[in-house]
N, C-alpha and C. Protein backbone atom coordinates (compact mmCIF):
# COMPACT_ATOMS: atom_id res chain seq x y z
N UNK A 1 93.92 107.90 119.54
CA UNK A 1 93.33 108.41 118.34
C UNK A 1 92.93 107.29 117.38
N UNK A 2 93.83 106.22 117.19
CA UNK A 2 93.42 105.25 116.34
C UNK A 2 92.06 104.97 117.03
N UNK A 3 92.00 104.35 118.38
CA UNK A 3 90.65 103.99 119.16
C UNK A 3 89.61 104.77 117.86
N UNK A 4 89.21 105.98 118.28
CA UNK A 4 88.65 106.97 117.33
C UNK A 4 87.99 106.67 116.24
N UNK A 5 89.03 106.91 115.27
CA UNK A 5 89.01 106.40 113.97
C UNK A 5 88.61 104.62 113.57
N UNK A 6 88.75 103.87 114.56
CA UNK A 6 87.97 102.63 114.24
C UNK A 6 86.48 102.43 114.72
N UNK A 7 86.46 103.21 115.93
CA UNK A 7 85.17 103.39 116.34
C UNK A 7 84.11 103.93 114.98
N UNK A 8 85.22 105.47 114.26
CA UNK A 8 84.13 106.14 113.85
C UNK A 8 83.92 105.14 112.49
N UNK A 9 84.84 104.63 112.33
CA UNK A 9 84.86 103.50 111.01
C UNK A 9 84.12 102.52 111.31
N UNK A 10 83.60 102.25 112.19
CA UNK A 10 82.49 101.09 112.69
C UNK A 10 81.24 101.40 112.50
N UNK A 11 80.91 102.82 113.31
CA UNK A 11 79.68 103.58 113.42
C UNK A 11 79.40 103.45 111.61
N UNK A 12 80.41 104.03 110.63
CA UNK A 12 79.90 104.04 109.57
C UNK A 12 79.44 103.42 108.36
N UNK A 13 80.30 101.77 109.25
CA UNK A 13 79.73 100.41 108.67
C UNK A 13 78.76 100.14 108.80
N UNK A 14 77.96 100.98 110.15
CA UNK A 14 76.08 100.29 111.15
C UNK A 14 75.27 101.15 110.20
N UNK A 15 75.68 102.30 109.38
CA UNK A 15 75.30 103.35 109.11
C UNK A 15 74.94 102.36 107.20
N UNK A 16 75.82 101.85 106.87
CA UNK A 16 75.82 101.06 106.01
C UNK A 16 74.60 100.05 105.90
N UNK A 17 74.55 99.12 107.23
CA UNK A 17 73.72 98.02 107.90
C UNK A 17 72.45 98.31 107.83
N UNK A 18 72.09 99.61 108.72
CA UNK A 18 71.02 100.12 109.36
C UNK A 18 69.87 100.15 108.44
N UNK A 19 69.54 100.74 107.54
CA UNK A 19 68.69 100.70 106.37
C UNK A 19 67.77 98.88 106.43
N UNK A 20 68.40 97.75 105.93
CA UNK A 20 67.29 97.08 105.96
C UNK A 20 67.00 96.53 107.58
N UNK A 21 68.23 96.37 108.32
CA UNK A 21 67.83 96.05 109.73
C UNK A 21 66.56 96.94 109.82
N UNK A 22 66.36 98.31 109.60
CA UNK A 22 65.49 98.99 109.93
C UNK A 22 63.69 98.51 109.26
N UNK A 23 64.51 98.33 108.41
CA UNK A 23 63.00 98.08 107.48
C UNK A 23 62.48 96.60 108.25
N UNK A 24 63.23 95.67 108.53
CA UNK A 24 62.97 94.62 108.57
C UNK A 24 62.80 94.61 110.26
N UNK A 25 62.48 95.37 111.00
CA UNK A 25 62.19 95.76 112.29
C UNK A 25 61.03 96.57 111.96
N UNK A 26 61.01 96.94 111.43
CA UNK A 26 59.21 97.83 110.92
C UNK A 26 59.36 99.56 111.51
N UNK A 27 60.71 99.75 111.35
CA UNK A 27 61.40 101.11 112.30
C UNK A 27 60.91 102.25 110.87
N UNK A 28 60.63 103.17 111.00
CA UNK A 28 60.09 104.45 109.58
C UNK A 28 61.71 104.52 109.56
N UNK A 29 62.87 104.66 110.08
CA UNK A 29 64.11 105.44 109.62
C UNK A 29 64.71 104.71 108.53
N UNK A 30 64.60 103.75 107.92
CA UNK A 30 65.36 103.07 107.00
C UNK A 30 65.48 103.79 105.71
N UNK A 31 64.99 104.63 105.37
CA UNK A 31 64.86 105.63 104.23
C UNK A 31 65.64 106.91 104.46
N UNK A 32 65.55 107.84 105.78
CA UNK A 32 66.27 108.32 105.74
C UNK A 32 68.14 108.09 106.22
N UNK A 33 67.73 106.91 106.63
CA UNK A 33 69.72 106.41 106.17
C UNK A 33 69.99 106.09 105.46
N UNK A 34 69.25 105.58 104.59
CA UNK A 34 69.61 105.69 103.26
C UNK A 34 70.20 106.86 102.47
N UNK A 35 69.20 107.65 102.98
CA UNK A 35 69.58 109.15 102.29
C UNK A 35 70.95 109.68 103.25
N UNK A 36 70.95 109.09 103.82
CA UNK A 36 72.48 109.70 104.58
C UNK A 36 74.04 109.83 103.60
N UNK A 37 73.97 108.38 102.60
CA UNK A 37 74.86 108.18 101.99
C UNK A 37 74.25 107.78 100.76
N UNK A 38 73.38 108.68 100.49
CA UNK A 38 73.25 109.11 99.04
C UNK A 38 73.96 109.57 98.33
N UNK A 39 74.39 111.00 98.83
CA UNK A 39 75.34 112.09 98.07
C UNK A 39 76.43 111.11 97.80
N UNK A 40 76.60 110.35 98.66
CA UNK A 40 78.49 109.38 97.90
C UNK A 40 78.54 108.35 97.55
N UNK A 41 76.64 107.44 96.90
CA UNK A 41 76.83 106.47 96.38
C UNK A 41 75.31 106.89 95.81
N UNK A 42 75.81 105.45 94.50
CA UNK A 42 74.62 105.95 93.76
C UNK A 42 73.25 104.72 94.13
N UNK A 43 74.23 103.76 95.17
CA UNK A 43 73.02 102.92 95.72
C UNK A 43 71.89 102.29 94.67
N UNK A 44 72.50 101.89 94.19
CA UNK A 44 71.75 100.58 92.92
C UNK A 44 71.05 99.59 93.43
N UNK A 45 69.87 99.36 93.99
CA UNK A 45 69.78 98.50 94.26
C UNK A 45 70.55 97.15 93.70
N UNK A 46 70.03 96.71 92.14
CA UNK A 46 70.83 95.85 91.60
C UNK A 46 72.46 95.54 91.96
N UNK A 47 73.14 96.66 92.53
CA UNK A 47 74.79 96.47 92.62
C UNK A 47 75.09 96.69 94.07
N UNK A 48 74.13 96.48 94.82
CA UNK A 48 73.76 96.60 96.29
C UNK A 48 73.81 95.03 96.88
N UNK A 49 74.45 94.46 97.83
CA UNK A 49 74.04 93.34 98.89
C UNK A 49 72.77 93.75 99.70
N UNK A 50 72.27 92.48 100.01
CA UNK A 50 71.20 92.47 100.36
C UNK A 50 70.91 92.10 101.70
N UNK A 51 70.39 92.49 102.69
CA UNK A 51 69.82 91.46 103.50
C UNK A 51 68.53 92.02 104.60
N UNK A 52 67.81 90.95 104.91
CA UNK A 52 66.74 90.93 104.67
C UNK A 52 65.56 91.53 103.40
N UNK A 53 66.31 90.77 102.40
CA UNK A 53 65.39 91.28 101.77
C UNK A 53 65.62 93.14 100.99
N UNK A 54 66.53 93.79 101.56
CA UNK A 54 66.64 95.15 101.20
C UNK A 54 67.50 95.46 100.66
N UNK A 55 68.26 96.17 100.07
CA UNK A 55 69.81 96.70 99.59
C UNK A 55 70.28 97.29 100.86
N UNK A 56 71.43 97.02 101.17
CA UNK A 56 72.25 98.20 101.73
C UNK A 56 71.87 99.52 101.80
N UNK A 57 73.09 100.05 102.28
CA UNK A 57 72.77 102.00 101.53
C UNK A 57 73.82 102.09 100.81
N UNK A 58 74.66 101.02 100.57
CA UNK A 58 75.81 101.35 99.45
C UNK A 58 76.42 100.39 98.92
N UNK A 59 76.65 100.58 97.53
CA UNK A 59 76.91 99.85 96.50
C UNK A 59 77.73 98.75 96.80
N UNK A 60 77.87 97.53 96.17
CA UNK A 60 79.33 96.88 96.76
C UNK A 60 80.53 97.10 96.21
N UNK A 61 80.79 98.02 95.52
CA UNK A 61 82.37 98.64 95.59
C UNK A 61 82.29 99.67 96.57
N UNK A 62 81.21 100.75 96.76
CA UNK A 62 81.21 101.34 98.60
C UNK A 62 81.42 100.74 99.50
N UNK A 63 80.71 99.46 99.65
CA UNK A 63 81.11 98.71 101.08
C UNK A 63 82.45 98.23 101.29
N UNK A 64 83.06 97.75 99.81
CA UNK A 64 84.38 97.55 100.10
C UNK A 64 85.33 98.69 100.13
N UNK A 65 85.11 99.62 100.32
CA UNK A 65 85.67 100.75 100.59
C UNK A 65 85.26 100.53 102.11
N UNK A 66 84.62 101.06 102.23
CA UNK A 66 84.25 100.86 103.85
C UNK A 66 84.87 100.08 104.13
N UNK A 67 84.72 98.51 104.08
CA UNK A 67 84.98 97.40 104.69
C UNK A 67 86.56 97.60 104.82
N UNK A 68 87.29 97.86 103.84
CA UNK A 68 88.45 98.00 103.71
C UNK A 68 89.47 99.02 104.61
N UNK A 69 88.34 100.09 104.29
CA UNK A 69 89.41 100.79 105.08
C UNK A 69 89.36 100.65 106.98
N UNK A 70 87.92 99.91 107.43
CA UNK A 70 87.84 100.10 108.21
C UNK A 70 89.03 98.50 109.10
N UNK A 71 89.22 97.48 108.18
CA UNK A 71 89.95 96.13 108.73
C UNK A 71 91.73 96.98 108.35
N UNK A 72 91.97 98.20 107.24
CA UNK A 72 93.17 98.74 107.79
C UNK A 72 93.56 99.26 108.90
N UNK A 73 92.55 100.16 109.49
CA UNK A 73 92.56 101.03 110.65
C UNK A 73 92.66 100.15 112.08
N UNK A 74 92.42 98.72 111.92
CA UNK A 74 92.36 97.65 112.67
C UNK A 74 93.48 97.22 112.56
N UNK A 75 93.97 96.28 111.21
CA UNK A 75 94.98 95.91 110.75
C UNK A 75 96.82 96.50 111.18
N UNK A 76 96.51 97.69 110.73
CA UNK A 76 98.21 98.49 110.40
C UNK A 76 98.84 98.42 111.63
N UNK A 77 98.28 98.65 113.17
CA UNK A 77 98.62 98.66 114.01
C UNK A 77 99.69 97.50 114.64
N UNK A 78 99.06 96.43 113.63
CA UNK A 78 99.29 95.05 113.91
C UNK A 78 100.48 94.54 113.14
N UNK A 79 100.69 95.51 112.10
CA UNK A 79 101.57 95.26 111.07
C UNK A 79 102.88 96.03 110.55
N UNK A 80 103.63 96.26 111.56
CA UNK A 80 104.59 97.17 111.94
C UNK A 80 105.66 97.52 110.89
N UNK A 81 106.07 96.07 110.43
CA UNK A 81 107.05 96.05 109.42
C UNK A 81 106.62 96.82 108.06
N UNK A 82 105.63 96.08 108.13
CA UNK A 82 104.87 96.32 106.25
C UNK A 82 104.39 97.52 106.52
N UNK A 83 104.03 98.24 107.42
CA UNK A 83 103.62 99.75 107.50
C UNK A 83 104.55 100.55 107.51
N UNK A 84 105.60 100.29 107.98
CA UNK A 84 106.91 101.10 107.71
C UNK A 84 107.33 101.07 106.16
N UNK A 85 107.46 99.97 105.72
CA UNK A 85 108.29 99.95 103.92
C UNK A 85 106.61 100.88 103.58
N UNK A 86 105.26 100.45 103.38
CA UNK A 86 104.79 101.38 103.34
C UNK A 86 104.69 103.25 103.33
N UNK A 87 104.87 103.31 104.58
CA UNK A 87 104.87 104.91 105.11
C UNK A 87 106.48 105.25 104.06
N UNK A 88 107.19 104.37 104.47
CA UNK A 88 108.64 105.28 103.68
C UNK A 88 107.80 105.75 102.24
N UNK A 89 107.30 105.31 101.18
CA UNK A 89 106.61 105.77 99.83
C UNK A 89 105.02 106.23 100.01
N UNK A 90 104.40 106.44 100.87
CA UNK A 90 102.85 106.86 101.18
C UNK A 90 102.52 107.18 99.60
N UNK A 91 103.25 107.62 98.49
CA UNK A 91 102.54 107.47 97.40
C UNK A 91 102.45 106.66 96.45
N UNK A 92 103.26 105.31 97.29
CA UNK A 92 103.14 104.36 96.45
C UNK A 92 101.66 103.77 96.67
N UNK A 93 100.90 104.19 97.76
CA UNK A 93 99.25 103.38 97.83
C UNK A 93 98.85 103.24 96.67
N UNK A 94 98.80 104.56 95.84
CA UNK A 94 98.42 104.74 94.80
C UNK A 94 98.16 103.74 93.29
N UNK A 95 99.09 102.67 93.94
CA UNK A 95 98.85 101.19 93.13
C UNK A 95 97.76 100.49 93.08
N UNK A 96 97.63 100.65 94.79
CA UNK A 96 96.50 99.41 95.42
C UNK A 96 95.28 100.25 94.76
N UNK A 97 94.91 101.37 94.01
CA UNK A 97 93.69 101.51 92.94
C UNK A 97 93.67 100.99 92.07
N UNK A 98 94.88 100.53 91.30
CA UNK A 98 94.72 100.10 89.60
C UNK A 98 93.58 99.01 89.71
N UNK A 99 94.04 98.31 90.86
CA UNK A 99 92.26 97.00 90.45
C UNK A 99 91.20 97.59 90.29
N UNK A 100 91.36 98.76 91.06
CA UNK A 100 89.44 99.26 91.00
C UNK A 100 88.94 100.13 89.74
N UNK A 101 90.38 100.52 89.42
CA UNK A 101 90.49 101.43 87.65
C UNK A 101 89.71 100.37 86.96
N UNK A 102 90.63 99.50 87.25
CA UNK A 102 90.50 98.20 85.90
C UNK A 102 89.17 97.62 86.17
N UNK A 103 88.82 97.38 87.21
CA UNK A 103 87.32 96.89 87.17
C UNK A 103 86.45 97.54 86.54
N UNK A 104 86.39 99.55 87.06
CA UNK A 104 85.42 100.25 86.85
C UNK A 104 85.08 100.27 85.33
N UNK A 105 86.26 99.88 84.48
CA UNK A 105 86.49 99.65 83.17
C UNK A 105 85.94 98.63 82.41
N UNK A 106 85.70 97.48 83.00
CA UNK A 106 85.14 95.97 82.57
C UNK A 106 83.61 96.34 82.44
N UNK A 107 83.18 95.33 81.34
CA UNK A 107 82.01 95.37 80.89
C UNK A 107 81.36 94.94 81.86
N UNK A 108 82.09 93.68 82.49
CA UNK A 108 81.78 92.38 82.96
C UNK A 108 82.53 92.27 84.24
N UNK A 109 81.99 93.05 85.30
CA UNK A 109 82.52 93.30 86.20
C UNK A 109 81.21 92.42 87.16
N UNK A 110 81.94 91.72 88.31
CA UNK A 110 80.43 91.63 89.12
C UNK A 110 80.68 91.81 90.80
N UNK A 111 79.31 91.31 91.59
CA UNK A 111 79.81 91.91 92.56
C UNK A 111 80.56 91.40 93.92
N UNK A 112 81.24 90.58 93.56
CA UNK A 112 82.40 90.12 93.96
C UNK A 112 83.92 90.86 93.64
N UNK A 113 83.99 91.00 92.35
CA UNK A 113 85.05 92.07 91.97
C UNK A 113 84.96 93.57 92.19
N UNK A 114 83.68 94.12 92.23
CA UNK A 114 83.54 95.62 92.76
C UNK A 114 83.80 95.66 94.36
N UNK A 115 83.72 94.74 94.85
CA UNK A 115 83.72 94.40 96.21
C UNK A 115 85.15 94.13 96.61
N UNK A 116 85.77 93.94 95.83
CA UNK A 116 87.02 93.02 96.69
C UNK A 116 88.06 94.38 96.33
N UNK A 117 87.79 94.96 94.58
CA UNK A 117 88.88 95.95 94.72
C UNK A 117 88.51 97.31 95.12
N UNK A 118 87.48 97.63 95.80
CA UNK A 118 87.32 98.66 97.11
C UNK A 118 87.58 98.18 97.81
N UNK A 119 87.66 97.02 98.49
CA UNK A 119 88.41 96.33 99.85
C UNK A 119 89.96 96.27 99.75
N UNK A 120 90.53 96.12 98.03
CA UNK A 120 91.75 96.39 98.19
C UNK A 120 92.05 97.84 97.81
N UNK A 121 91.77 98.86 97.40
CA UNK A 121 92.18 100.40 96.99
C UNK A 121 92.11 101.37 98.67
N UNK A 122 91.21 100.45 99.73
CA UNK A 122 91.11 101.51 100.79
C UNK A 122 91.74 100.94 101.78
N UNK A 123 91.96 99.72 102.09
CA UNK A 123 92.99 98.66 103.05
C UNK A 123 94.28 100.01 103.68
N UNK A 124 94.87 99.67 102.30
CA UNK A 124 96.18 100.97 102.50
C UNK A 124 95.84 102.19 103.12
N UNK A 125 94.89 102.98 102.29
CA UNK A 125 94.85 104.07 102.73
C UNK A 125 94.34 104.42 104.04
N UNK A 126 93.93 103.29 104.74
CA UNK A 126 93.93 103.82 106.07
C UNK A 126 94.98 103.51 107.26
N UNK A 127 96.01 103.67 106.31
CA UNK A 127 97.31 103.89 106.83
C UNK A 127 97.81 105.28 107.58
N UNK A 128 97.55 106.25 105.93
CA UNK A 128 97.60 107.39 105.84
C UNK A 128 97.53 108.26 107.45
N UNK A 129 95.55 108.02 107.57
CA UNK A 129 95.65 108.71 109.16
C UNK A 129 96.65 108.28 110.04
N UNK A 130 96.33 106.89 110.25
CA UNK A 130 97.48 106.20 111.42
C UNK A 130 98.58 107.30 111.83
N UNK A 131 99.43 107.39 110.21
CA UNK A 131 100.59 108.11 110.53
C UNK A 131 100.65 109.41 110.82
N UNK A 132 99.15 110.11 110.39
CA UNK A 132 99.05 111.19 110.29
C UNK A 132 98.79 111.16 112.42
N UNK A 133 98.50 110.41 112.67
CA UNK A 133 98.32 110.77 114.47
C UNK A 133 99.22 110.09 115.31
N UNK A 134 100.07 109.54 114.56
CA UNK A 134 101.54 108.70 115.07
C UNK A 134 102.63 110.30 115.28
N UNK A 135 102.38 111.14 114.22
CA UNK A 135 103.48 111.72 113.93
C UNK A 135 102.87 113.09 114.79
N UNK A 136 101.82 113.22 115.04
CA UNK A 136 100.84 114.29 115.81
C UNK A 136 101.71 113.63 117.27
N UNK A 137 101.02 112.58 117.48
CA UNK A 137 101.60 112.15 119.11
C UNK A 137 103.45 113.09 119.15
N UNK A 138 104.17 112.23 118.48
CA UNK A 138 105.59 112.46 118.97
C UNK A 138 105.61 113.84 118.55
N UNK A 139 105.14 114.64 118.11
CA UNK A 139 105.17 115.99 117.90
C UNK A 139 104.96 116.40 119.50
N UNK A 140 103.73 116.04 119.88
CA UNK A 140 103.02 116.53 121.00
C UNK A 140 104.58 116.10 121.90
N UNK A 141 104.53 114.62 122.21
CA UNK A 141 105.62 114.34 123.36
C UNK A 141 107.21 115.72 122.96
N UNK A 142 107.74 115.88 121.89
CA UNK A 142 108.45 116.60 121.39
C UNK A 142 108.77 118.00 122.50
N UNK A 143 107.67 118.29 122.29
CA UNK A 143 106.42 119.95 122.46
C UNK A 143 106.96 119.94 124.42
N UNK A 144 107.28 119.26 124.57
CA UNK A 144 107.32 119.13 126.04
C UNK A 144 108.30 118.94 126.60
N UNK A 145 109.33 118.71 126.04
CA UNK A 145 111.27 118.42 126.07
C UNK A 145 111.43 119.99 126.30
N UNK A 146 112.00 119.80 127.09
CA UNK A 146 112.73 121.18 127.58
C UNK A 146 114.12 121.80 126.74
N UNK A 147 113.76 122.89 125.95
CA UNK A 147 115.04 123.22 125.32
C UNK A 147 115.54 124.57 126.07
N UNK A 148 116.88 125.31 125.02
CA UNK A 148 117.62 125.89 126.14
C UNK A 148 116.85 127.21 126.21
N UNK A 149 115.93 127.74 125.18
CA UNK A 149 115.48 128.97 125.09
C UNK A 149 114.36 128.79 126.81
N UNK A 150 113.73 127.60 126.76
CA UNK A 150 113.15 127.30 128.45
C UNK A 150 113.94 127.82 129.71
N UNK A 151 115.49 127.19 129.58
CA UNK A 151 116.27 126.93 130.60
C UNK A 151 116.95 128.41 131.37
């Protein structure tokens, strides 16, 4: 399941990408992927990375959301200890936002800092699933132990 979830967290980084690769290949779709992730960003050009020449399809506090959550879903697997003191408080994530509070708040915010604290507010939270299909698995293995009402 993790497989999954990094895959689909990849696909939605290309989905991110795709827009000027497209333009800059002379492809007509670069507009409507854009419009793909309209509804959940407001896609500024100005507050947008660039390349070739184009914006993204999402802002750089979106991408670091993206980016973020998608190097957790990579990450946590790897990080056994710190995902455990983690998972014991799952509502302590709720910290790793105050940077992005506090940014969204600054006059003088740029896009290095919109960037880094969506890379840190979503890191964690893609913990969350992990456990949510860690705890699905041993349910499942569970589901299959023979008890006495079986016997």
């Amino acid at each position: 399941m993790a497989w999954g979830l990094l895959l689909a967290s990849l696909c939605g980084l290309a989905v991110v990408v795709a827009p000027p690769v497209a333009a800059a290949g002379g492809w007509p779709y670069a507009d409507l992927l854009r419009w793909l992730l309209h509804p959940v960003c407001h896609q500024i050009p100005a507050r947008s990375f660039h390349l070739f020449g184009q914006p993204l399809a999402v802002c750089h506090r979106c991408l670091g959301l993206y980016v973020g959550f998608t190097l957790g879903v990579a990450a946590w697997p790897h990080l056994p200890s710190l995902a455990s003191k983690l998972a014991s408080a799952p509502r302590s994530i709720v910290a790793f936002f105050a940077p992005l509070l506090i940014d969204l708040f600054l006059v003088q915010n740029t896009a290095a800092s919109r960037f880094a604290t969506g890379l840190i507010a979503s890191f964690p939270v893609a913990l969350l699933p992990l456990l949510l299909f860690q705890q699905r698995k041993e349910q499942s293995a569970l589901d299959f132990l023979p008890t006495k009402e079986n016997n």
